[in-house]
N, C-alpha and C. Protein backbone atom coordinates (compact mmCIF):
# COMPACT_ATOMS: atom_id res chain seq x y z
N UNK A 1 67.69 115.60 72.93
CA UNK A 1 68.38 114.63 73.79
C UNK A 1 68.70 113.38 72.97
N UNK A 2 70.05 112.87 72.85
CA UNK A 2 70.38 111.94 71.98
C UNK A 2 71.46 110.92 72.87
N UNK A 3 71.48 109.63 72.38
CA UNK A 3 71.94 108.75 72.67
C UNK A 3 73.70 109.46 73.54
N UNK A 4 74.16 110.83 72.66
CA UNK A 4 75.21 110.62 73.26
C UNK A 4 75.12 111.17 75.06
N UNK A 5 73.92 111.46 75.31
CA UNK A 5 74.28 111.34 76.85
C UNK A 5 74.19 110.37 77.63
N UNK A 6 74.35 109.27 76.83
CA UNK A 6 74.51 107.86 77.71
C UNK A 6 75.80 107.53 77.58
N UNK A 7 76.67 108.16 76.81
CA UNK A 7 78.48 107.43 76.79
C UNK A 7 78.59 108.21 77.67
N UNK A 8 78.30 107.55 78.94
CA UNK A 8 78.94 107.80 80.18
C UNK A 8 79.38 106.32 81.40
N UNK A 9 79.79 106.25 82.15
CA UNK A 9 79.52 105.68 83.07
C UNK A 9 78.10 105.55 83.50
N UNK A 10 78.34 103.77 84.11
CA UNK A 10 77.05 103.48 84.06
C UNK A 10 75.99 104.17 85.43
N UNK A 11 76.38 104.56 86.29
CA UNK A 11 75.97 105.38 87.11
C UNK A 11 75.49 106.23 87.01
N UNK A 12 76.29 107.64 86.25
CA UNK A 12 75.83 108.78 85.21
C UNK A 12 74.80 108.49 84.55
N UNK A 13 74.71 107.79 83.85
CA UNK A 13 74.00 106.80 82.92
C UNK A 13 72.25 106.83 83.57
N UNK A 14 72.67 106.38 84.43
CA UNK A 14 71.20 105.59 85.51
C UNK A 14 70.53 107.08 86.20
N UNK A 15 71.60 107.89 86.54
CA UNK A 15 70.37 109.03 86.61
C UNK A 15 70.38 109.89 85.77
N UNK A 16 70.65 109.72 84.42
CA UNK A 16 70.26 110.32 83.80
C UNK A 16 69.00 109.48 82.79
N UNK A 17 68.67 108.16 83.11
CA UNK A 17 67.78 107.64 83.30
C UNK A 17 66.74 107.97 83.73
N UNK A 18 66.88 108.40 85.03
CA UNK A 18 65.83 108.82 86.09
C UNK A 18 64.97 109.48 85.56
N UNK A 19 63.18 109.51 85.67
CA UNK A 19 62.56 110.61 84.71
C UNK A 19 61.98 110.42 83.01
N UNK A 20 63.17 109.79 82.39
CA UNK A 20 62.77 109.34 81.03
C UNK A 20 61.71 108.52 80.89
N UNK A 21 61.54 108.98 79.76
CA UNK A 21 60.33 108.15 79.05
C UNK A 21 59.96 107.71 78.06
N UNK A 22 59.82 105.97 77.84
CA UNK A 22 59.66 105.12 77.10
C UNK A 22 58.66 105.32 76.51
N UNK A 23 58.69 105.30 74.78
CA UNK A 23 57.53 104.60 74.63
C UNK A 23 57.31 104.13 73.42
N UNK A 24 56.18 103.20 73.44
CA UNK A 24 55.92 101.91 72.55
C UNK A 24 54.64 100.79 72.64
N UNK A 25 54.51 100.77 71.11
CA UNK A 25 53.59 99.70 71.06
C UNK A 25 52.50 99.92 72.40
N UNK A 26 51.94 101.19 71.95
CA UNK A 26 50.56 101.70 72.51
C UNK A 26 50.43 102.12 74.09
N UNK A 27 51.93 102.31 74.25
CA UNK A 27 52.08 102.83 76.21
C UNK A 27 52.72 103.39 76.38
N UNK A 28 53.01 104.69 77.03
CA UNK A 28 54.19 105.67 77.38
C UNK A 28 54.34 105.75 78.92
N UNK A 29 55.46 105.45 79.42
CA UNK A 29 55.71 105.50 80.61
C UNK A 29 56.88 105.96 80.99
N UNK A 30 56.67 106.34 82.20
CA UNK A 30 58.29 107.25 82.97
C UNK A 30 58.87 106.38 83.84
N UNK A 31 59.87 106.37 83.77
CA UNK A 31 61.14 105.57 84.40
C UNK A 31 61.19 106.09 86.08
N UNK A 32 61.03 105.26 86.34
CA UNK A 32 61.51 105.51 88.26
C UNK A 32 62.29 105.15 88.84
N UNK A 33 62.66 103.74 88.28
CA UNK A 33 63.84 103.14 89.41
C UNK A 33 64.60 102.44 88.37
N UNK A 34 65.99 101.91 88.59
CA UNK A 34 67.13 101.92 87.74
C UNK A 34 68.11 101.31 88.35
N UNK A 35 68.72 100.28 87.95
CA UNK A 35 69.86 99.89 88.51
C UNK A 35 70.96 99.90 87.41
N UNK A 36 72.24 100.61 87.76
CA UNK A 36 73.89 100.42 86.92
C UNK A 36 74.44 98.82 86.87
N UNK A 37 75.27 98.52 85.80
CA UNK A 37 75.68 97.60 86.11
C UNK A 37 77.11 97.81 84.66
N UNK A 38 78.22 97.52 85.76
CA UNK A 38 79.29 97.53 84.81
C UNK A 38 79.46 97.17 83.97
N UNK A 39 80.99 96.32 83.97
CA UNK A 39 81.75 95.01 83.00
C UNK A 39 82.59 94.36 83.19
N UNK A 40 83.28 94.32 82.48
CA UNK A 40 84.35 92.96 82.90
C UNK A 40 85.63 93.25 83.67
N UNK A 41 86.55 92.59 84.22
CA UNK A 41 87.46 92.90 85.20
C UNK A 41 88.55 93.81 84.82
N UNK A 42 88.82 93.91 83.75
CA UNK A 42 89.61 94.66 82.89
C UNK A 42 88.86 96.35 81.93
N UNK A 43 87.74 96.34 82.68
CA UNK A 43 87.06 97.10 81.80
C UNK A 43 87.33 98.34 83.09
N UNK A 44 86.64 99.80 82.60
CA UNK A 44 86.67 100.80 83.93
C UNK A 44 85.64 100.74 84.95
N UNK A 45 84.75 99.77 84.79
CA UNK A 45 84.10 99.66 85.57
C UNK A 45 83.60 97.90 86.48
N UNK A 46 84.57 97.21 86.86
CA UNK A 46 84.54 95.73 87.20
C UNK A 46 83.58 95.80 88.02
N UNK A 47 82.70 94.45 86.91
CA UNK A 47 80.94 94.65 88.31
C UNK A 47 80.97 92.86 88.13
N UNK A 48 81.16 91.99 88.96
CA UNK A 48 80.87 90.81 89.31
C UNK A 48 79.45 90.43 88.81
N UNK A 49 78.45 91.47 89.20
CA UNK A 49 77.12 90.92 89.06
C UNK A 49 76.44 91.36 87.58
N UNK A 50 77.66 92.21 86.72
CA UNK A 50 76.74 92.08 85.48
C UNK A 50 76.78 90.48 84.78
N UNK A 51 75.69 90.65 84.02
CA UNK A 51 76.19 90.11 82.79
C UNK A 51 77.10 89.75 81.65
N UNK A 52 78.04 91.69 81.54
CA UNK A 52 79.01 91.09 80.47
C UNK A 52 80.43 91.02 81.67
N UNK A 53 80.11 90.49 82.73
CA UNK A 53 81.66 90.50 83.35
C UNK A 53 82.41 89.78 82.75
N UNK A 54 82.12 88.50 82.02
CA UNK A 54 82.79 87.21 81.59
C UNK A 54 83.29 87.65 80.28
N UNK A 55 82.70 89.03 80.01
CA UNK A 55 83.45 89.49 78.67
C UNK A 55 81.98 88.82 77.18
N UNK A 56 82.21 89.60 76.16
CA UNK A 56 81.45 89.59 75.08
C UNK A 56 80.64 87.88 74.82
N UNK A 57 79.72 87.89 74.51
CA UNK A 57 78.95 86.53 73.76
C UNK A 57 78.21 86.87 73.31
N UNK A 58 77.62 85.71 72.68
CA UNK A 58 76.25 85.61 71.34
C UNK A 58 75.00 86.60 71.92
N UNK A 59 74.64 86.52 73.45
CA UNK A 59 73.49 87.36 73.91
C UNK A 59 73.56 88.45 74.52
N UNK A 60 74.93 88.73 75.09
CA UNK A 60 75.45 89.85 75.85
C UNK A 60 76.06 90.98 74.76
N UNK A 61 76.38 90.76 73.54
CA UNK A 61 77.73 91.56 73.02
C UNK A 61 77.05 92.82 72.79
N UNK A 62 75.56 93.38 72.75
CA UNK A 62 74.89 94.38 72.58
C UNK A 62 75.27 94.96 74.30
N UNK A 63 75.66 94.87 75.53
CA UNK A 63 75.91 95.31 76.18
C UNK A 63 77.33 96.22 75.79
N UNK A 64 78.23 95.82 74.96
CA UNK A 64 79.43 96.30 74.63
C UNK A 64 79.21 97.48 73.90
N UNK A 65 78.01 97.72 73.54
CA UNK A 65 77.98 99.60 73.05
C UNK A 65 77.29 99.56 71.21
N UNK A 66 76.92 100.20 70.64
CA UNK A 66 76.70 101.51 71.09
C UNK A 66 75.87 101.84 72.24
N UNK A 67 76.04 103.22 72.84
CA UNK A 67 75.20 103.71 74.14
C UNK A 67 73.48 103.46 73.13
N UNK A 68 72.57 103.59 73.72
CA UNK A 68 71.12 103.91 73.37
C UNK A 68 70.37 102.43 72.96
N UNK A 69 71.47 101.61 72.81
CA UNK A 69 70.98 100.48 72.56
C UNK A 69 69.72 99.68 73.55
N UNK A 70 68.62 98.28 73.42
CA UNK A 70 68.47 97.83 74.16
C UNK A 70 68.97 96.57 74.40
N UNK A 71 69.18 95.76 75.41
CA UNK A 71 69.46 94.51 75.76
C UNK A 71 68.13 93.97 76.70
N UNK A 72 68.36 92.84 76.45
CA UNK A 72 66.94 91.95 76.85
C UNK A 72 67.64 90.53 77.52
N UNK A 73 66.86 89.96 78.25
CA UNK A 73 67.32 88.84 78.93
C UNK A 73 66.09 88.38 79.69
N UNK A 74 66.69 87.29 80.07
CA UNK A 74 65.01 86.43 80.58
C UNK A 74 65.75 86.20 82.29
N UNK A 75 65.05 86.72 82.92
CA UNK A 75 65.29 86.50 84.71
C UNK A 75 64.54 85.50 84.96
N UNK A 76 65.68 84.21 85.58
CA UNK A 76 65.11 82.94 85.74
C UNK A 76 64.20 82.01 84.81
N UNK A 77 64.29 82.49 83.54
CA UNK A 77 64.56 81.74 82.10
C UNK A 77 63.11 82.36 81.81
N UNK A 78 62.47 83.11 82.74
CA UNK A 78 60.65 83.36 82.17
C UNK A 78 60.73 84.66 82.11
N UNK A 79 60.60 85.73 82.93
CA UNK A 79 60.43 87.27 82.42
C UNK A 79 61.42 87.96 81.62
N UNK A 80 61.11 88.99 80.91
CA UNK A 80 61.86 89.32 80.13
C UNK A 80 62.51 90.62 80.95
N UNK A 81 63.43 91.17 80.93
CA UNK A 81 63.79 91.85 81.43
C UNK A 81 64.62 93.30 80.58
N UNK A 82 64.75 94.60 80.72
CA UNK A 82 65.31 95.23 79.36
C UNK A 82 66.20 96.38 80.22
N UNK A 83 67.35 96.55 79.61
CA UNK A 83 68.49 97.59 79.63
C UNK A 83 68.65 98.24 78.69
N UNK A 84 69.14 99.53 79.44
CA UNK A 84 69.49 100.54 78.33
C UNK A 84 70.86 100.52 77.98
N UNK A 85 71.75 100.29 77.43
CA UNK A 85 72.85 100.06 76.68
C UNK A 85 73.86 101.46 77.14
N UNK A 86 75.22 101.96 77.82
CA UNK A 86 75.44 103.33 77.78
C UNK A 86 77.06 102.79 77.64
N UNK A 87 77.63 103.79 77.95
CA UNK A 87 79.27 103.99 78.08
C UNK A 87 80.06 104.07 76.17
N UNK A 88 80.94 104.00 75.92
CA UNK A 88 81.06 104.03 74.22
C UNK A 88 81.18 102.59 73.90
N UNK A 89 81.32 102.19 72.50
CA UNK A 89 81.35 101.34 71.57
C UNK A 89 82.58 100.43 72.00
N UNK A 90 82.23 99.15 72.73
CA UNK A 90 83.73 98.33 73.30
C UNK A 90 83.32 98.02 74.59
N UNK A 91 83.07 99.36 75.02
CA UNK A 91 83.08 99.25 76.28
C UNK A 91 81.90 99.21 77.17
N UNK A 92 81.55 97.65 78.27
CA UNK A 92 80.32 97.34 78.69
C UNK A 92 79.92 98.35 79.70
N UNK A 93 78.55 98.59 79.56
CA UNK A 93 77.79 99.18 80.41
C UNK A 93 76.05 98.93 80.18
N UNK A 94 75.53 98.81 81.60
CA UNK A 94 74.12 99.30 81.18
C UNK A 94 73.27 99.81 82.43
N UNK A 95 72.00 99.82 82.21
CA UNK A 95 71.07 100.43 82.91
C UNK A 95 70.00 99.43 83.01
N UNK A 96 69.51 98.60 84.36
CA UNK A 96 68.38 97.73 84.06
C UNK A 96 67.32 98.80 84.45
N UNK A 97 66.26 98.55 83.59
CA UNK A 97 64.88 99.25 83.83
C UNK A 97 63.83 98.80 84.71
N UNK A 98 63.92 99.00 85.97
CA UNK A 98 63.42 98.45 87.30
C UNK A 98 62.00 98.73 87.26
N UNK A 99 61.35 99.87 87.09
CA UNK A 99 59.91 100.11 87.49
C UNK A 99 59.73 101.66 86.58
N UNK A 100 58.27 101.60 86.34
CA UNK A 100 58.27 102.88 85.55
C UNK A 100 56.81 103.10 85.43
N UNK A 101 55.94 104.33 85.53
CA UNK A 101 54.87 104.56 85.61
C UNK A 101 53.90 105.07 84.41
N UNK A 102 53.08 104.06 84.30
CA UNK A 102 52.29 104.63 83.11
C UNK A 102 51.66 105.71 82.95
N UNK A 103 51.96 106.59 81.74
CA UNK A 103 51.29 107.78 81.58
C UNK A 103 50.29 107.82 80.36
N UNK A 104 50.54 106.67 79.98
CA UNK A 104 48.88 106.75 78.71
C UNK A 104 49.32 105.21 78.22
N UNK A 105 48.25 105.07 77.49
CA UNK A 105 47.83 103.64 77.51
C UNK A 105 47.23 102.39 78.60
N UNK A 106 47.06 103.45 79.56
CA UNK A 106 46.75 102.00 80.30
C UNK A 106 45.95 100.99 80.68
N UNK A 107 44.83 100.84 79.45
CA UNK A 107 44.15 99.95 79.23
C UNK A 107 44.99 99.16 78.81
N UNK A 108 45.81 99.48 77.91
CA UNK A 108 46.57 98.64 77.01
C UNK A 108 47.45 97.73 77.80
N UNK A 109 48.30 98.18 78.72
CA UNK A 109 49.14 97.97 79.97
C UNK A 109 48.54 97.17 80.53
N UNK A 110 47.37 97.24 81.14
CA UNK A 110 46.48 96.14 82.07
C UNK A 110 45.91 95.43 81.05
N UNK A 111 45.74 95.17 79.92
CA UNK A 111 45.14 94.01 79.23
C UNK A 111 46.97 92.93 79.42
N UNK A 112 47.71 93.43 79.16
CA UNK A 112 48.86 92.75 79.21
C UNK A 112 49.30 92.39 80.59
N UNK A 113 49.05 92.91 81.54
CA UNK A 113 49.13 92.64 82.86
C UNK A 113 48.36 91.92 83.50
N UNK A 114 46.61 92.00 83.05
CA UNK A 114 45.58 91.65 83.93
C UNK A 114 44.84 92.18 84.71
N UNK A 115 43.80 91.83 84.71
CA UNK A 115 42.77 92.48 85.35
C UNK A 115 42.90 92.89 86.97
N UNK A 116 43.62 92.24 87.80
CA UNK A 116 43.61 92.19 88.91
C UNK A 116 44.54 93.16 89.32
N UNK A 117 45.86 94.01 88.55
CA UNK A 117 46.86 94.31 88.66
C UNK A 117 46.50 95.84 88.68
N UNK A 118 47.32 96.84 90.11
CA UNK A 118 46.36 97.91 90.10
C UNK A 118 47.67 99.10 89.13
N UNK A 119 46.72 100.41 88.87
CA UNK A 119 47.64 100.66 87.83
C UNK A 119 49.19 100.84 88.29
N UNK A 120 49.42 101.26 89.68
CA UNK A 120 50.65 101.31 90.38
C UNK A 120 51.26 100.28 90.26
N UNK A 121 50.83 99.20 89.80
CA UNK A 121 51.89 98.16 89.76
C UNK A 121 52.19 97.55 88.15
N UNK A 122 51.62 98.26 87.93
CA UNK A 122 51.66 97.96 86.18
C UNK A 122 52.90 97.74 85.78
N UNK A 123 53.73 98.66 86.15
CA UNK A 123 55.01 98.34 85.56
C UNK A 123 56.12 98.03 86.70
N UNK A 124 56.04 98.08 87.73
CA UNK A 124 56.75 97.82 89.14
C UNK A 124 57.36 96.27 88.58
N UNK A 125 58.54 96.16 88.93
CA UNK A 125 59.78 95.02 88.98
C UNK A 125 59.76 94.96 87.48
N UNK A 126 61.45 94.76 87.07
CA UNK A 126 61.53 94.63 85.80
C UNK A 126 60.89 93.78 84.73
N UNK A 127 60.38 92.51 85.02
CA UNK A 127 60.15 91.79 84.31
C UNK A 127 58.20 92.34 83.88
N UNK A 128 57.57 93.09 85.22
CA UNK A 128 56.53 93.62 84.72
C UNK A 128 56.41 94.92 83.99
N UNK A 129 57.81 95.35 83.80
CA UNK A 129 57.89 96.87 83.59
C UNK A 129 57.94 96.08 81.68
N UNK A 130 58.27 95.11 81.67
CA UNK A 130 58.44 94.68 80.00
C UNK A 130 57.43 94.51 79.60
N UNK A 131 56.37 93.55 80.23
CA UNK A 131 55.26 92.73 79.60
C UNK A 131 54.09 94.10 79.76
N UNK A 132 54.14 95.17 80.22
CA UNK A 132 53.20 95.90 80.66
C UNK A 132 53.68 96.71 79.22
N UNK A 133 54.72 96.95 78.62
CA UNK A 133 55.11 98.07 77.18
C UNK A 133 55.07 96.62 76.08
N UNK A 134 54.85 95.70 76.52
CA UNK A 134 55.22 94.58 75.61
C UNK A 134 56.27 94.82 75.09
N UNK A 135 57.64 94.62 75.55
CA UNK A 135 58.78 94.42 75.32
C UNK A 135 59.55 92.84 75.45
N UNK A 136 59.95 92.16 74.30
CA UNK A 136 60.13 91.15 74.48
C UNK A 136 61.48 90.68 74.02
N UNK A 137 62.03 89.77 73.86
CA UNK A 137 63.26 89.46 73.51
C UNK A 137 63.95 89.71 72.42
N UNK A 138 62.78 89.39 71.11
CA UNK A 138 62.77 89.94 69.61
C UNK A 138 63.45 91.53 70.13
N UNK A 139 63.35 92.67 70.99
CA UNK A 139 63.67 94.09 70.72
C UNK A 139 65.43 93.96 71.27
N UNK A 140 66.38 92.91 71.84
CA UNK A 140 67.55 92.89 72.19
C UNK A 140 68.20 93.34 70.59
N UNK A 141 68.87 94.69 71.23
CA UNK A 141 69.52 95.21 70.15
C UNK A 141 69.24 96.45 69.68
N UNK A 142 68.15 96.96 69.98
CA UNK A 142 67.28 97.64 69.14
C UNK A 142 67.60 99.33 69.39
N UNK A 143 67.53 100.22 68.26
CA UNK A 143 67.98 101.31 69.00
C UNK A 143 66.79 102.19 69.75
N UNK A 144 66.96 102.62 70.88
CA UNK A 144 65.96 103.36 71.69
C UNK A 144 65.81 104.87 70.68
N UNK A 145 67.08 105.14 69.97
CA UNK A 145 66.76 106.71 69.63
C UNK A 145 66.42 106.91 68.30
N UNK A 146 66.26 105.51 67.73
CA UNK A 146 65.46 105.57 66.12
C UNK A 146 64.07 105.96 66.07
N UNK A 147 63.58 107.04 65.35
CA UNK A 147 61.93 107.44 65.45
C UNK A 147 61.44 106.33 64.76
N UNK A 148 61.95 105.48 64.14
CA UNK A 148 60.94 104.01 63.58
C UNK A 148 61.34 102.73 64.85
N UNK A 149 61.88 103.13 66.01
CA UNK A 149 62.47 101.81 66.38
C UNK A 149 60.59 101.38 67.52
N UNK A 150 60.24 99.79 67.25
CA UNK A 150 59.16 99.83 68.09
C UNK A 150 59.19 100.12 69.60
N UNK A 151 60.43 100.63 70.05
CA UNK A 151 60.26 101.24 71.44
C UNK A 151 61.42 102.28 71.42
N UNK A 152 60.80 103.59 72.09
CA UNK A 152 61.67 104.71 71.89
C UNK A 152 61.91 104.86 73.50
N UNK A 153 63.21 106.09 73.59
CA UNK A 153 63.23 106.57 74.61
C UNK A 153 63.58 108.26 74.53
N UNK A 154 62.78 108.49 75.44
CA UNK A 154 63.30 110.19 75.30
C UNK A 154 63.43 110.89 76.75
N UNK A 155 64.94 111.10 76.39
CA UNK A 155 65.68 111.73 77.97
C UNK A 155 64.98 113.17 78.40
N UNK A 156 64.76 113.75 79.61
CA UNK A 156 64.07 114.94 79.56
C UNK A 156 65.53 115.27 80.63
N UNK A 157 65.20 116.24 81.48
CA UNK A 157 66.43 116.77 82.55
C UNK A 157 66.27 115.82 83.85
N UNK A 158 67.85 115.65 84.04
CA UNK A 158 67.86 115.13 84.94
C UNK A 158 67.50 115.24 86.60
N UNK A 159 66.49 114.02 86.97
CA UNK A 159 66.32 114.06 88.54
C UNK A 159 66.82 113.49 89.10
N UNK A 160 66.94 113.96 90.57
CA UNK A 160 67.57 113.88 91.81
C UNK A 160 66.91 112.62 92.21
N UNK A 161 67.70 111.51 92.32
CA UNK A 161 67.22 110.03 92.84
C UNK A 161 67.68 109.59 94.18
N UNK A 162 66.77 109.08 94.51
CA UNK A 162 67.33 108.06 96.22
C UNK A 162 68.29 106.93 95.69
N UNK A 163 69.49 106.68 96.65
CA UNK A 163 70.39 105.49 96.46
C UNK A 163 70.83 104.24 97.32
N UNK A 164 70.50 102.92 97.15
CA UNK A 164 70.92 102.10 97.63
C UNK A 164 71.12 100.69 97.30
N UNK A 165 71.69 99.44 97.59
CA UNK A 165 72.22 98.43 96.84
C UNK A 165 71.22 97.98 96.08
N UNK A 166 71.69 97.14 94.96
CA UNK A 166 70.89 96.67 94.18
C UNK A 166 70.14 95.58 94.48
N UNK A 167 68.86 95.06 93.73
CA UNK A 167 67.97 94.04 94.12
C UNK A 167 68.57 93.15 93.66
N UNK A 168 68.25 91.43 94.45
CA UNK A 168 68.93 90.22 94.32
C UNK A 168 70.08 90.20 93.67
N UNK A 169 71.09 90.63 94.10
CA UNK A 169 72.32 89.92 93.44
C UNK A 169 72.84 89.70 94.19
N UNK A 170 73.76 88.37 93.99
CA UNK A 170 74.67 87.91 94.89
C UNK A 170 75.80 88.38 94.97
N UNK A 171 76.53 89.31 93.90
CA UNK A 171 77.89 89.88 93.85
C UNK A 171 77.82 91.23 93.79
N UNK A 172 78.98 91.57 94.41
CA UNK A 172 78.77 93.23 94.61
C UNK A 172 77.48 93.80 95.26
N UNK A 173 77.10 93.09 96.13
CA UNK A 173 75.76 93.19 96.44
C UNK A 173 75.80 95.03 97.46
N UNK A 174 76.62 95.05 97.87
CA UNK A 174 76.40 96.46 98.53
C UNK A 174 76.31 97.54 97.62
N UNK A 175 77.20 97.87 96.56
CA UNK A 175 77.43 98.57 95.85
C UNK A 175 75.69 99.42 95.56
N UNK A 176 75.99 100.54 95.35
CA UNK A 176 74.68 101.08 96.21
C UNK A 176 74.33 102.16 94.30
N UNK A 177 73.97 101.08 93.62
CA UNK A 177 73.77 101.14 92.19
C UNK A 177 72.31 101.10 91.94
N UNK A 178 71.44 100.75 92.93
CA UNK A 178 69.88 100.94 92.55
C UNK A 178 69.74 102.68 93.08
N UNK A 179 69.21 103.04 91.64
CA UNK A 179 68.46 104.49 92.15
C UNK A 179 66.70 104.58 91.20
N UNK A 180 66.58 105.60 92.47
CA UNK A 180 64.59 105.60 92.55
C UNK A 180 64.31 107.03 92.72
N UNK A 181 63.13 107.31 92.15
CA UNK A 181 62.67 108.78 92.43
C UNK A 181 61.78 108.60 93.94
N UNK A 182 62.09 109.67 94.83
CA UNK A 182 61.55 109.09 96.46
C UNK A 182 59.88 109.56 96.22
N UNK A 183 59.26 108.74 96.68
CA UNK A 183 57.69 108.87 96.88
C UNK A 183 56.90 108.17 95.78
N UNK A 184 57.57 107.50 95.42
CA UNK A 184 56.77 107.53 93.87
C UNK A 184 56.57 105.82 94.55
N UNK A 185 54.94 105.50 94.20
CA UNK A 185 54.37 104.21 94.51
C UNK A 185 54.59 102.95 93.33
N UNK A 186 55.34 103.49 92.34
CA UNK A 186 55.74 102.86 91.53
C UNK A 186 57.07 101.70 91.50
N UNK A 187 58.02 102.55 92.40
CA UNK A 187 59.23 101.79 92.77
C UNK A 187 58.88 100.26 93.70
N UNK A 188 59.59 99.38 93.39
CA UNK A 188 59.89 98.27 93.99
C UNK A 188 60.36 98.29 94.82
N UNK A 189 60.28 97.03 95.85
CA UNK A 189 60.70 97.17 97.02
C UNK A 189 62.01 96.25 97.26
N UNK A 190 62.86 97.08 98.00
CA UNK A 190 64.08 96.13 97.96
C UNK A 190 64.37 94.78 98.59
N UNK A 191 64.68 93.76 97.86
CA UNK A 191 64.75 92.19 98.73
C UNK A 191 66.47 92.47 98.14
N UNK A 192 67.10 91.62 99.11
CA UNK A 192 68.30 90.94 99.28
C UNK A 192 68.29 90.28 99.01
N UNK A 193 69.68 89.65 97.83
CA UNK A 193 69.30 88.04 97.63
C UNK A 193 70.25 87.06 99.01
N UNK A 194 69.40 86.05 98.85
CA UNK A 194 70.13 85.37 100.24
C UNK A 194 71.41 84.72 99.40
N UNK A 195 71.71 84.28 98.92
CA UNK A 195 73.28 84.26 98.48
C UNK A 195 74.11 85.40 98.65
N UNK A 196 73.40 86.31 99.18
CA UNK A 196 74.94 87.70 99.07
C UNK A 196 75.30 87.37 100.37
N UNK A 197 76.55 88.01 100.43
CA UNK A 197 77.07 88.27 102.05
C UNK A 197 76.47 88.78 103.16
N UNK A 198 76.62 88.89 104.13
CA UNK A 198 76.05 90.05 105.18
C UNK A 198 76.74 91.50 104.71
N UNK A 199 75.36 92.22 105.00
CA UNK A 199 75.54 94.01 104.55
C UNK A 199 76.77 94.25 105.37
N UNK A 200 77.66 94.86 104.07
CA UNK A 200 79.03 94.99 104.65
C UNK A 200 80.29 94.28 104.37
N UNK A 201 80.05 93.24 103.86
CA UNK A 201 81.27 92.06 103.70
C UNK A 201 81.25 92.00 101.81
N UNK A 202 80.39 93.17 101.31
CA UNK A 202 80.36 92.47 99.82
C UNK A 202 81.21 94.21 99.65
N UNK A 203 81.19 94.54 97.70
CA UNK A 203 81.49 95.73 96.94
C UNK A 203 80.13 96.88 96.87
């Protein structure tokens, strides 16, 4: 399984996400929940609420491709947050990495998390799904499918995911781009951000 089954659309992309598994710097975990997120208005996929809608910059331009890449960003200037990079070389796409369940390491996971934190939540919401693999800003860029890169990813076959809008965004807020494996105590729970429209009036 190699990077090229991510030059796809970012949707494609996200469940073929579904299932995979990260791993790095002493933790391996499986991916559960996933949100798509386009590009810019001119691109094939116009998403208001990404990142590279405004088109290429100094912190975004790793969203512009190659597929397998990671991108990193800080949600509300403190957690780190990480995407998987997909669609071809130019053209923006990605995958945010919402929640994902530890399958070894997880002492390691809860020393980075804390004592109080039960293992089901170890990696639940993106910004804990980073600090729990220790993924930090230093890895924006980085390739997921290098066997030396400090965080790998490896696609297995694709699963069948539950679908519905994405968490807090104010744009395109319906667009029904968060997908989750159903049952799994790992997934996050969906909030609305109160800046979006009423369900129904958004993309």
């Amino acid at each position: 399984m190699t990077a090229d089954l991510l030059s796809v659309d970012p949707l494609t992309a996200a469940h073929r996400l579904l299932g995979a598994v990260l791993i790095g710097r002493g933790v391996t975990a499986k991916i559960v929940e996933v949100e798509a997120y386009g590009g810019p208005p001119d691109g094939p996929w116009p998403d208001a609420a990404s990142h590279s809608f405004r088109g290429p910059g100094a912190r975004n331009r790793v969203m512009f491709g190659p597929a397998g890449r990671m991108y990193t960003y800080r949600s509300h200037g403190i957690h780190v947050c990480a995407n998987v990079v997909c669609a071809t070389d130019g053209v923006a796409g990605a995958v945010l990495l919402r929640a994902a369940a530890i399958e070894s390491g997880l002492e390691t996971a809860a020393t980075r998390r804390g004592p109080a934190v039960r293992p089901t939540g170890l990696a639940r919401g993106p910004g804990n799904l980073c600090s729990a693999l220790g993924i930090t800003m230093d890895d924006n860029g980085i390739d997921l499918f290098d066997p030396d890169s400090p965080i790998r990813l490896e696609l297995g076959e694709q699963q069948h995911g539950e679908a519905g809008p994405r968490v807090g965004v104010s744009k395109a807020a319906d667009r029904p781009w968060r997908l989750w494996l159903a049952g799994r105590p790992e997934v996050s729970a969906y909030r609305r951000s109160p800046r979006a429209p009423a369900p129904g009036q958004s993309d």
